[in-house]
N, C-alpha and C. Protein backbone atom coordinates (compact mmCIF):
# COMPACT_ATOMS: atom_id res chain seq x y z
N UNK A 1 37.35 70.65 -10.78
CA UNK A 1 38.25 69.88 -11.58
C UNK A 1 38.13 68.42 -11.16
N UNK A 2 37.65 67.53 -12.00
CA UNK A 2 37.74 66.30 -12.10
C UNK A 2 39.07 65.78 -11.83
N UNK A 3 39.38 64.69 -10.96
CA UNK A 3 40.54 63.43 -10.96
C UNK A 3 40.33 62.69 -11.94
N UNK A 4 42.06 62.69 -12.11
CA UNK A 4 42.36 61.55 -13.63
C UNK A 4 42.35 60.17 -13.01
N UNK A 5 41.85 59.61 -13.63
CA UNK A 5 41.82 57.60 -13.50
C UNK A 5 43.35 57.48 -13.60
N UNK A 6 44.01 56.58 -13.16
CA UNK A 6 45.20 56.11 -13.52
C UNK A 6 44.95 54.39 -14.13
N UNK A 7 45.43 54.17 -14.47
CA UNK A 7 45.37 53.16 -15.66
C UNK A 7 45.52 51.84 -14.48
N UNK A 8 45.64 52.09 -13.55
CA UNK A 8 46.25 50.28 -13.20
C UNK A 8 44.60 50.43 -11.76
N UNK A 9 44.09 51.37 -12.08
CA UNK A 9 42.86 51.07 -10.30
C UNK A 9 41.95 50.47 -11.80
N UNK A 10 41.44 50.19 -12.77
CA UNK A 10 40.48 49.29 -12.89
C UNK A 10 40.86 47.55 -12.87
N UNK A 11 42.38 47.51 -13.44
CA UNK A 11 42.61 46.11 -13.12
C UNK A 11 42.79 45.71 -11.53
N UNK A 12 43.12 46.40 -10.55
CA UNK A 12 43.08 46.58 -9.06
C UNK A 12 41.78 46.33 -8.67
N UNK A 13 40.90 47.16 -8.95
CA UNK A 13 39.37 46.76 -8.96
C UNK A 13 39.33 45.65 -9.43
N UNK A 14 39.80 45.02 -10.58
CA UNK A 14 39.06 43.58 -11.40
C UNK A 14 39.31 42.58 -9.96
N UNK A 15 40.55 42.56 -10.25
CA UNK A 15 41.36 42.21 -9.14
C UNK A 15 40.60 41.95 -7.62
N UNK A 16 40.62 42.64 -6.58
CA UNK A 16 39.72 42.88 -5.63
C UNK A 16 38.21 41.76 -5.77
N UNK A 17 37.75 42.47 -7.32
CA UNK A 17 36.14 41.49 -7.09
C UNK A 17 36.31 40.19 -7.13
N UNK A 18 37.47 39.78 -8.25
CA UNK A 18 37.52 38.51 -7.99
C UNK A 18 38.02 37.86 -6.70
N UNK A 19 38.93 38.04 -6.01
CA UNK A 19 39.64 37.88 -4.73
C UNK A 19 38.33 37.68 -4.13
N UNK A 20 38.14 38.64 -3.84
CA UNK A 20 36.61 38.51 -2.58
C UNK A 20 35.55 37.49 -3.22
N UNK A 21 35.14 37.30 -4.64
CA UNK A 21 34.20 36.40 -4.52
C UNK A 21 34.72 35.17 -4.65
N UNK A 22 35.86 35.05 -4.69
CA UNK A 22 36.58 33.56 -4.50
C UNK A 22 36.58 32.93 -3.23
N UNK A 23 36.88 34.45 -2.62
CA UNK A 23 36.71 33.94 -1.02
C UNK A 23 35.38 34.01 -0.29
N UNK A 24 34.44 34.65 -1.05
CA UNK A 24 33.50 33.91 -0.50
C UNK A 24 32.94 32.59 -1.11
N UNK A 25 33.10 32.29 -1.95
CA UNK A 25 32.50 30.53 -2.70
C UNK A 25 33.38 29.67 -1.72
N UNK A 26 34.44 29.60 -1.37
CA UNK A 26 35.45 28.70 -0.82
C UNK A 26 35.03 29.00 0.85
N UNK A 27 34.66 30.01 0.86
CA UNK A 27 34.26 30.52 2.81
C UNK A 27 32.16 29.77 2.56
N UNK A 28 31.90 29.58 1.97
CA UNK A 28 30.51 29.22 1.79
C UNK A 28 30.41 27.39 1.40
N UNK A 29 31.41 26.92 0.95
CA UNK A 29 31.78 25.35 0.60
C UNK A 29 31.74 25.08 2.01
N UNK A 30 32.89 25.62 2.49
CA UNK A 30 33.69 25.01 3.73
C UNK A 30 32.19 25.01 4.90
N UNK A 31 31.41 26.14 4.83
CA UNK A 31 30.57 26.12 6.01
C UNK A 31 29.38 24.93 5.35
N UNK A 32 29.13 24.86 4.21
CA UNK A 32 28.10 23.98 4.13
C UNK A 32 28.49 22.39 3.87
N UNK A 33 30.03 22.25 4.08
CA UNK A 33 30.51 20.88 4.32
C UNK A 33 30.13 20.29 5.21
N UNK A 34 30.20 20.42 6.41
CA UNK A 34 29.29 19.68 8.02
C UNK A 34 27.99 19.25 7.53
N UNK A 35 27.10 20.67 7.20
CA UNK A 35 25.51 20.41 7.03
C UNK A 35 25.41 19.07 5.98
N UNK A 36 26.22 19.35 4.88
CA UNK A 36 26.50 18.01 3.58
C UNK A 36 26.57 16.69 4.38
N UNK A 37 28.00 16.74 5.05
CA UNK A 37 28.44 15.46 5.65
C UNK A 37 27.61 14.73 6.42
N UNK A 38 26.88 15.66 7.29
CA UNK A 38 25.89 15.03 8.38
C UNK A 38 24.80 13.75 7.95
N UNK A 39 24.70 14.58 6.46
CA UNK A 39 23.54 13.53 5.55
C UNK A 39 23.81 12.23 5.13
N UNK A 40 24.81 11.48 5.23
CA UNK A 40 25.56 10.40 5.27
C UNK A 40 25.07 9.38 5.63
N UNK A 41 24.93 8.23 5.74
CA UNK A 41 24.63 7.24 6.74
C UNK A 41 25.37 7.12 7.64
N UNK A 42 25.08 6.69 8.81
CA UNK A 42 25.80 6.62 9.83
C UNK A 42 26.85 5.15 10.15
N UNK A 43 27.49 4.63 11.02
CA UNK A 43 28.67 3.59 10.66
C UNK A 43 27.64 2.49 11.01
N UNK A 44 26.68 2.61 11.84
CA UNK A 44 25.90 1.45 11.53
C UNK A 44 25.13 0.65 11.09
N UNK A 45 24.73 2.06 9.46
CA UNK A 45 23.94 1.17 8.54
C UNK A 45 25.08 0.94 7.58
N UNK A 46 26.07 1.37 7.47
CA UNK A 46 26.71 0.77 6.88
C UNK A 46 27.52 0.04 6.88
N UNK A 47 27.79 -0.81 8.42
CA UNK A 47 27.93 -2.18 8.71
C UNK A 47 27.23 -3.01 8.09
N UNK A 48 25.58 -2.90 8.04
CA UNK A 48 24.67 -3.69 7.50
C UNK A 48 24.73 -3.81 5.71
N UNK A 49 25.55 -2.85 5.49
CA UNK A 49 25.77 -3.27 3.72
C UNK A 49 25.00 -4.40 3.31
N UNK A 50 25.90 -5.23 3.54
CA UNK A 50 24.78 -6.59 3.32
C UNK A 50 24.68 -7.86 4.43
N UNK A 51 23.62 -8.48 3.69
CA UNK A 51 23.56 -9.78 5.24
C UNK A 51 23.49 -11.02 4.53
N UNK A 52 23.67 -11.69 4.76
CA UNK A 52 23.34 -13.41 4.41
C UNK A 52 22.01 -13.96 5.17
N UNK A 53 21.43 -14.62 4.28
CA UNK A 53 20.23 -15.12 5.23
C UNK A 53 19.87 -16.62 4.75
N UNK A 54 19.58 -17.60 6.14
CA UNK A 54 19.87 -18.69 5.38
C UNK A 54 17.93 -19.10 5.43
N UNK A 55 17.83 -19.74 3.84
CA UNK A 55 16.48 -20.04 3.41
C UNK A 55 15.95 -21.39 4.02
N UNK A 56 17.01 -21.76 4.28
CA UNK A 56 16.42 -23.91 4.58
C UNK A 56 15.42 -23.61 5.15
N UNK A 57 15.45 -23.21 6.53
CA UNK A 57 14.09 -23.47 7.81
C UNK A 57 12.43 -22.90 6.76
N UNK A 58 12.76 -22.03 5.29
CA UNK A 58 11.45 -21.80 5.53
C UNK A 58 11.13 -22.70 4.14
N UNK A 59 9.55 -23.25 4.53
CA UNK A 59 8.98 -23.83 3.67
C UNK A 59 8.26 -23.14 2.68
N UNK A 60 7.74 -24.28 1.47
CA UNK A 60 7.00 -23.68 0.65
C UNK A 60 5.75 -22.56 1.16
N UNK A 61 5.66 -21.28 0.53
CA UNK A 61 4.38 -20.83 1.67
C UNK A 61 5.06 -19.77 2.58
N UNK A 62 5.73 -20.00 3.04
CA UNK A 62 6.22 -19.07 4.27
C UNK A 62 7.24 -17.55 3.75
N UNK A 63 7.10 -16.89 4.32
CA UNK A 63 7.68 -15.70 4.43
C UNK A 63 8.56 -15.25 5.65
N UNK A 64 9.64 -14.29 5.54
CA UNK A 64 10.11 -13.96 6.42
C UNK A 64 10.73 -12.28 6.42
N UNK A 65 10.92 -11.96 7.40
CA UNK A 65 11.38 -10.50 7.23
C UNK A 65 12.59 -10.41 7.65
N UNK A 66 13.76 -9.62 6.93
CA UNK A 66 15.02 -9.59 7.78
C UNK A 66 15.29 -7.84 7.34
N UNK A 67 15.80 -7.51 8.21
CA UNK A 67 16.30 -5.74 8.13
C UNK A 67 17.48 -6.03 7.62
N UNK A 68 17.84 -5.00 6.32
CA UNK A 68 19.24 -4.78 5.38
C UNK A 68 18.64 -3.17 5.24
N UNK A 69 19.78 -2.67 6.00
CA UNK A 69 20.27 -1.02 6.08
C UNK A 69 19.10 -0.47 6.57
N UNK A 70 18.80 -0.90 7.41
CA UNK A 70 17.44 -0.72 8.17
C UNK A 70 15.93 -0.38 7.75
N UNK A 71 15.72 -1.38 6.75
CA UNK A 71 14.31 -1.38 6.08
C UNK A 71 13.75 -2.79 5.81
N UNK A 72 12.73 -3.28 6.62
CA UNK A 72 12.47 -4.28 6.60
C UNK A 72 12.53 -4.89 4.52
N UNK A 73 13.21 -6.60 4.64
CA UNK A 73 13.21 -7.03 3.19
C UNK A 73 12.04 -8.38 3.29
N UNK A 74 11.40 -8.13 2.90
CA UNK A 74 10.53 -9.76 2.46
C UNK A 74 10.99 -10.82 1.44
N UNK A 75 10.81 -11.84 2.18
CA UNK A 75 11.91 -13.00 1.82
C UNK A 75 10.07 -14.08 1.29
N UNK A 76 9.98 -14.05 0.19
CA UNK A 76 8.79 -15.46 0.24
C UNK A 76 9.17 -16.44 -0.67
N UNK A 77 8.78 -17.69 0.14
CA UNK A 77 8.96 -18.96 -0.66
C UNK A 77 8.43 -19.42 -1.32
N UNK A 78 7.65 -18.68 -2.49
CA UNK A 78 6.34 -18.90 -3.29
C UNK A 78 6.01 -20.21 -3.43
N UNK A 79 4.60 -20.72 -3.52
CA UNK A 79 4.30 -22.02 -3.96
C UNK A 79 3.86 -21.41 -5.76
N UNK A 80 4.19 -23.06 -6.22
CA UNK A 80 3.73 -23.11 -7.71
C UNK A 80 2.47 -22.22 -7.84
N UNK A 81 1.68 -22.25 -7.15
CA UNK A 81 0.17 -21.34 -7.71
C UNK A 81 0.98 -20.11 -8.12
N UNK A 82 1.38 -19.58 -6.60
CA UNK A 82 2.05 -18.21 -6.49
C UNK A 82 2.77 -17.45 -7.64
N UNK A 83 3.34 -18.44 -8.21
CA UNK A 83 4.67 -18.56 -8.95
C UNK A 83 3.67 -18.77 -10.60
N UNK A 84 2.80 -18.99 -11.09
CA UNK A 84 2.24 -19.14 -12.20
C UNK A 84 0.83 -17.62 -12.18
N UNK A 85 0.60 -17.41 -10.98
CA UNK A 85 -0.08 -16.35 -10.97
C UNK A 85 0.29 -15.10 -11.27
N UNK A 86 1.89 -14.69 -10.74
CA UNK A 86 2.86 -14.17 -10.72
C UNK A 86 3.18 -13.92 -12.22
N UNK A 87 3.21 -14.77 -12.57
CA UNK A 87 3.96 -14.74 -14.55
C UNK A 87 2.72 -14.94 -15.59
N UNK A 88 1.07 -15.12 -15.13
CA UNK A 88 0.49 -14.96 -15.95
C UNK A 88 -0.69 -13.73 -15.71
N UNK A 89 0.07 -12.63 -15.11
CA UNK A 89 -0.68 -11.33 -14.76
C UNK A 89 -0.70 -10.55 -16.24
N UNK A 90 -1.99 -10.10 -16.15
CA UNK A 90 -2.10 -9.12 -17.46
C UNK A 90 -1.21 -7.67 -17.27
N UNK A 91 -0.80 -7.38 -18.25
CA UNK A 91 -0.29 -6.16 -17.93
C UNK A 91 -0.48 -5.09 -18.30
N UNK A 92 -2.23 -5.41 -19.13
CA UNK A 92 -2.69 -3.93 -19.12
C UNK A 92 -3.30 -3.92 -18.20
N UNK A 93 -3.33 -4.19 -16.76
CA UNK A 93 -3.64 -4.35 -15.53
C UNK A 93 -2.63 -3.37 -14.52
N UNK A 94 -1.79 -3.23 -14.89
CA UNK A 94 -0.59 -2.69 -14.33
C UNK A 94 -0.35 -1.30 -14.12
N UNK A 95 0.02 -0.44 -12.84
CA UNK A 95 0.85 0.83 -13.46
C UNK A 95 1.94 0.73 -13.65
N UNK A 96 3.44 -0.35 -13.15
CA UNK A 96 4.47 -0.16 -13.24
C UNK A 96 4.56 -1.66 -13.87
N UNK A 97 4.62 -2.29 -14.89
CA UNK A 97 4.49 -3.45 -15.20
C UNK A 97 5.99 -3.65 -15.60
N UNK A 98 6.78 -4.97 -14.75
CA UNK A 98 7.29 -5.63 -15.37
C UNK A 98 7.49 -7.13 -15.20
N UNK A 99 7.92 -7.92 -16.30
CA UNK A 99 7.65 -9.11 -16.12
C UNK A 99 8.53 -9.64 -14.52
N UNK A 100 7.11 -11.18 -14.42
CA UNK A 100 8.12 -11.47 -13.04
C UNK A 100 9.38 -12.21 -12.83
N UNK A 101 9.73 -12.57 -14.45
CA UNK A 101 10.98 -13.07 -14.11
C UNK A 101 12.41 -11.98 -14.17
N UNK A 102 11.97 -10.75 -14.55
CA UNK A 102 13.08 -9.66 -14.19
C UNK A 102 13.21 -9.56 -12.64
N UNK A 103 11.73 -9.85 -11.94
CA UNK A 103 12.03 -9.16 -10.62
C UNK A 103 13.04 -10.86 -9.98
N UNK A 104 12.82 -11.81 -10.08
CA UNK A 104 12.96 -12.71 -9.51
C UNK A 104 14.38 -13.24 -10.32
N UNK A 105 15.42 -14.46 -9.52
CA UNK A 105 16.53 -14.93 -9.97
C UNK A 105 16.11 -16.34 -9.78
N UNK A 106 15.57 -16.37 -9.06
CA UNK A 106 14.76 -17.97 -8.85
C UNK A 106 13.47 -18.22 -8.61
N UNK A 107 12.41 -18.29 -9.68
CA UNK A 107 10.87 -17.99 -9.26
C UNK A 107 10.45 -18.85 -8.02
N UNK A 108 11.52 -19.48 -7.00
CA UNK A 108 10.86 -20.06 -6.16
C UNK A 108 10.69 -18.70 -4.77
N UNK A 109 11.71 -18.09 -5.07
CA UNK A 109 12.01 -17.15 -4.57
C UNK A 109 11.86 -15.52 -4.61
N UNK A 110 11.36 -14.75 -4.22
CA UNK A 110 10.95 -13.67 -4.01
C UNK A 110 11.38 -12.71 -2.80
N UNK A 111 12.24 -11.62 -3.42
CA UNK A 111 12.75 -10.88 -2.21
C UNK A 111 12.49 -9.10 -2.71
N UNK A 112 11.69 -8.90 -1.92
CA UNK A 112 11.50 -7.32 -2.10
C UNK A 112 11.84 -6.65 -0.59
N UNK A 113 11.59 -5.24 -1.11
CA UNK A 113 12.11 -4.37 -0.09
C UNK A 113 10.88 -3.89 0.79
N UNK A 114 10.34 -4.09 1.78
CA UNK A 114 9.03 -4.06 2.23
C UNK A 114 8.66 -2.70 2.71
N UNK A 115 8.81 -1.91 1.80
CA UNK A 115 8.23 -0.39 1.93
C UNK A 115 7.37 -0.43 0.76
N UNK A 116 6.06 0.37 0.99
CA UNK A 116 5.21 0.67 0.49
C UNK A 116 6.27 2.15 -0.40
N UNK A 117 5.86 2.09 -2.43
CA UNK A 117 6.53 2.63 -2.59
C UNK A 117 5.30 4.08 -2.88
N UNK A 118 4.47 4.23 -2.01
CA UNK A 118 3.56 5.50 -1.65
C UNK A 118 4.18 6.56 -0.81
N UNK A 119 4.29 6.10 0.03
CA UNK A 119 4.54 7.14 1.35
C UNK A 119 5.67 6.20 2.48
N UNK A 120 6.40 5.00 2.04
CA UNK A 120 7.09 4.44 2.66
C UNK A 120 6.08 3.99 3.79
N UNK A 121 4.87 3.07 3.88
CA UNK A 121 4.40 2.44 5.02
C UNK A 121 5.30 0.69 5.05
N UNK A 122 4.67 -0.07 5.81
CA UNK A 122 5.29 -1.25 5.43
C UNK A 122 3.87 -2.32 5.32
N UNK A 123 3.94 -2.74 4.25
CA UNK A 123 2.69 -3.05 3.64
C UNK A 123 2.63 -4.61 4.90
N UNK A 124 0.77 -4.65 4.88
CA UNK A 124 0.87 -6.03 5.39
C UNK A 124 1.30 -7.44 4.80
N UNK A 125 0.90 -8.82 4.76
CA UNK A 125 0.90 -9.84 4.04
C UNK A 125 2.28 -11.28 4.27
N UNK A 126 3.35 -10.11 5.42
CA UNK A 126 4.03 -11.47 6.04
C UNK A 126 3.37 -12.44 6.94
N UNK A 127 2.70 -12.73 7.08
CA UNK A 127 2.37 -13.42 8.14
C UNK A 127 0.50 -13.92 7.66
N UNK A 128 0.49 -15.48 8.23
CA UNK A 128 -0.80 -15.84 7.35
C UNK A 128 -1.76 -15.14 8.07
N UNK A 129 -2.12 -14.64 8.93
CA UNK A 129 -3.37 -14.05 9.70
C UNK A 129 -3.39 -11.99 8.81
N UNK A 130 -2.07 -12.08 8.40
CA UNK A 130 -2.74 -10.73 7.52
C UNK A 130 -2.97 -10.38 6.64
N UNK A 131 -4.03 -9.40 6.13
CA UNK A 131 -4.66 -9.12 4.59
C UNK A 131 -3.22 -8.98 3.75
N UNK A 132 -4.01 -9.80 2.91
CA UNK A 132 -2.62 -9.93 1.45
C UNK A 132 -3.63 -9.22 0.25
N UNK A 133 -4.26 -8.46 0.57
CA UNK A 133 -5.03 -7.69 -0.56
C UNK A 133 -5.78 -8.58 -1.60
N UNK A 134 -6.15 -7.92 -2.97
CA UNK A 134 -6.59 -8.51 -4.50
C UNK A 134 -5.54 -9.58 -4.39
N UNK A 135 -4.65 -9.48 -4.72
CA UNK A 135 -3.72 -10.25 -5.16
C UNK A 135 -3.03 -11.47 -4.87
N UNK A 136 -3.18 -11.40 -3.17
CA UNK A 136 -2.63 -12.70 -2.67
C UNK A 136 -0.91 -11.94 -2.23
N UNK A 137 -0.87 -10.81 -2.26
CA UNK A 137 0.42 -10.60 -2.12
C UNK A 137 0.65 -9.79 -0.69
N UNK A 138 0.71 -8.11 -1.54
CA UNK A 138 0.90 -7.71 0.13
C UNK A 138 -0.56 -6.52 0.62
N UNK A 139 -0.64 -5.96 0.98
CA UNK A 139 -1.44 -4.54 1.35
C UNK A 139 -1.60 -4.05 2.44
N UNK A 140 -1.05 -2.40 1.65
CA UNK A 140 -0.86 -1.36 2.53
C UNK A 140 -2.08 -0.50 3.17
N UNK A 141 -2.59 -0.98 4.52
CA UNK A 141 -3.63 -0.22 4.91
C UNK A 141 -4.04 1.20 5.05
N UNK A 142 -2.89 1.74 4.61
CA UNK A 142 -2.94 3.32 5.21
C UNK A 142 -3.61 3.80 3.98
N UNK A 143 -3.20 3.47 2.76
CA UNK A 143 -3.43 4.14 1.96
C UNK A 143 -4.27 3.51 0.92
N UNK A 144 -4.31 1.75 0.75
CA UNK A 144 -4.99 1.10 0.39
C UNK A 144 -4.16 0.39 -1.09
N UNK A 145 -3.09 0.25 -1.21
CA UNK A 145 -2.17 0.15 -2.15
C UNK A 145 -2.33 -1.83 -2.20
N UNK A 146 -2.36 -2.20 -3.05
CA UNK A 146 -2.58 -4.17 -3.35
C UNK A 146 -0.92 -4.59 -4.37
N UNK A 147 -0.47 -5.44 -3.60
CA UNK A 147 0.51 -5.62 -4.24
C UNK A 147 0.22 -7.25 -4.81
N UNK A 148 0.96 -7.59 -5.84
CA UNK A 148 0.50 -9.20 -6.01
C UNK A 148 1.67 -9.91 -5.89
N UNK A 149 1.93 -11.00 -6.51
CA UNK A 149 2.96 -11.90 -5.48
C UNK A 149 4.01 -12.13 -5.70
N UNK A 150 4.41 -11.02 -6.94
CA UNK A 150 5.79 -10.84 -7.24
C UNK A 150 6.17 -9.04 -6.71
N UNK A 151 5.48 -8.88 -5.92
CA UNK A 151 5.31 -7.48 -5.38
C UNK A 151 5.51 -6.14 -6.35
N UNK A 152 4.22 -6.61 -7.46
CA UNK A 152 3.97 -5.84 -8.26
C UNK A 152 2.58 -4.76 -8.26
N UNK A 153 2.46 -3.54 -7.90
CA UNK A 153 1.43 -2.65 -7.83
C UNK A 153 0.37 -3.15 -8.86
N UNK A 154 -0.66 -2.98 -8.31
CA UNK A 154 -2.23 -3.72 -8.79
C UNK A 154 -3.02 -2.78 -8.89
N UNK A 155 -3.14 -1.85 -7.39
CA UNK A 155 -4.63 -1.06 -7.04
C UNK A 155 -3.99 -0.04 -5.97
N UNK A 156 -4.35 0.79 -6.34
CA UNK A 156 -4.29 1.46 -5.27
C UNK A 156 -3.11 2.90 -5.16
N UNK A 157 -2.66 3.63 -4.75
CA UNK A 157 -1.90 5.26 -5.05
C UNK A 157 -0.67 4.83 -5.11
N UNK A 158 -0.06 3.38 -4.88
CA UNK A 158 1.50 3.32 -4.89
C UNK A 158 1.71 3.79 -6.71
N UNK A 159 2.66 4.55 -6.80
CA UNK A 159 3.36 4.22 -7.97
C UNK A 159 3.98 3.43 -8.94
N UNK A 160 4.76 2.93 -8.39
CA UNK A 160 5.84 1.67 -8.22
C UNK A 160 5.67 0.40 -7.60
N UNK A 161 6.54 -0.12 -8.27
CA UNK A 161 6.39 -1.87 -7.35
C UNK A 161 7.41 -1.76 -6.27
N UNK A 162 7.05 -2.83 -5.47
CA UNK A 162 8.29 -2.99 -4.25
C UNK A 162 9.19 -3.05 -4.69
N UNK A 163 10.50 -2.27 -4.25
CA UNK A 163 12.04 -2.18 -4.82
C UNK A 163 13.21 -3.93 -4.76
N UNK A 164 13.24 -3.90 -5.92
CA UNK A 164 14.00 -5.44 -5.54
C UNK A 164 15.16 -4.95 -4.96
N UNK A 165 16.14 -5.20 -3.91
CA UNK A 165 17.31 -5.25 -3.53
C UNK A 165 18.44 -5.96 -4.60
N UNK A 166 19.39 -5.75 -4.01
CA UNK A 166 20.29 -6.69 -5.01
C UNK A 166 20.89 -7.69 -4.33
N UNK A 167 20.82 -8.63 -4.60
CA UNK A 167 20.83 -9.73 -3.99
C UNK A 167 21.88 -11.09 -4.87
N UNK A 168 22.63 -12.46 -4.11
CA UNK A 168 22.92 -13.47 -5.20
C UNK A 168 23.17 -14.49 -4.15
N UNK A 169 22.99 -15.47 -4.57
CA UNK A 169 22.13 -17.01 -4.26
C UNK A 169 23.88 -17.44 -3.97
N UNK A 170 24.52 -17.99 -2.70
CA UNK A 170 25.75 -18.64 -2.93
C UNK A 170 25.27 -19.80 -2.51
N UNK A 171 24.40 -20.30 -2.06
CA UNK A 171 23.86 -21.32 -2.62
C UNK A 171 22.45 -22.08 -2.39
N UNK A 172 21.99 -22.76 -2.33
CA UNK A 172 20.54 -22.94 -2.43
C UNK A 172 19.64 -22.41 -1.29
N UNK A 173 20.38 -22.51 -0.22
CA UNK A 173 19.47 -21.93 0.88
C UNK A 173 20.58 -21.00 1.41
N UNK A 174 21.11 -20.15 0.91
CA UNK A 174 21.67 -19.37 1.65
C UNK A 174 21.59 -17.79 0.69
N UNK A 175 21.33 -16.89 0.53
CA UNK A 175 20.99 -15.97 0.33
C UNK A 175 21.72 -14.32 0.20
N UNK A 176 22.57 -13.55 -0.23
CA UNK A 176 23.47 -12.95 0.06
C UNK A 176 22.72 -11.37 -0.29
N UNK A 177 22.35 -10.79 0.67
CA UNK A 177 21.19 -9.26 0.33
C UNK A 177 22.30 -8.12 0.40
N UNK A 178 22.65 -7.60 -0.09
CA UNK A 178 23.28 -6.39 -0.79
C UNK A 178 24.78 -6.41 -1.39
């Protein structure tokens, strides 16, 4: 002889499955909150939010590097060549083409993020004793990537151009990066 069902153990059952898988989604959040949180930046890059950097000391020509959230930024003071070479690049030449006055707020001025956007190296070309590639700009030896002098990809496996930061001018030589 078979047992009769009573009418209230399947909503008891409904009941039950949901309970338990509630408690496990909410018992499975809670444990993978730490692992989440950990991924964060830590309080001291995000002190560095942003920096001020003052432009006077550098001349036409010169470059400089300053760390914002800990990735070296290239700061160049283009000369006129620089600056007309820059804006009369072909752009069926290009993989990521855009014009150089999007990347720039003041074509005297040029500020990219100095990671190679391949494999994150840090391309050469601050400094006059190192290869500045085709272009006159930057290049990444590891992989062979040519940037030109609005740190726009030319040659080579980068994808992308150097990442502009965000940046605003409070005033002529003073510089405000993030």
């Amino acid at each position: 002889m078979a047992a009769e069902r009573v009418d209230g153990d399947d909503s008891r059952r409904n009941f039950l499955y949901i309970a338990t898988g509630a408690f496990a989604t909410v018992g499975s959040g809670l444990a993978a909150w730490p692992l989440i949180h950990q991924m964060n930046p830590a309080a001291d890059v995000l002190a560095l939010a942003s920096t001020e950097v003052d432009l006077s000391p550098l001349a036409v020509g010169q470059s400089i590097t300053v760390k914002w959230r800990g990735k070296p930024v290239f700061i160049r003071h283009r000369t006129p060549e620089e600056i007309e070479q820059a804006q009369a690049a072909d752009p069926s030449e290009m993989k990521d083409y855009q014009p150089d006055l999007e990347r720039v707020q003041n074509p005297e001025w040029l500020i990219v993020v100095g990671v190679c956007t391949h494999l994150g190296c840090i391309p050469l070309g601050q400094k006059n004793t190192d290869a500045k590639g085709d272009w006159n700009g930057w290049f990444c030896p590891c992989h062979g990537s040519h940037y030109d002098t609005s740190g726009r990809i030319r040659k080579g496996p980068a994808p992308e151009n150097l990442q502009i930061p965000e940046y605003v001018f409070l005033d002529e030589a003073t510089v405000k990066i993030g």
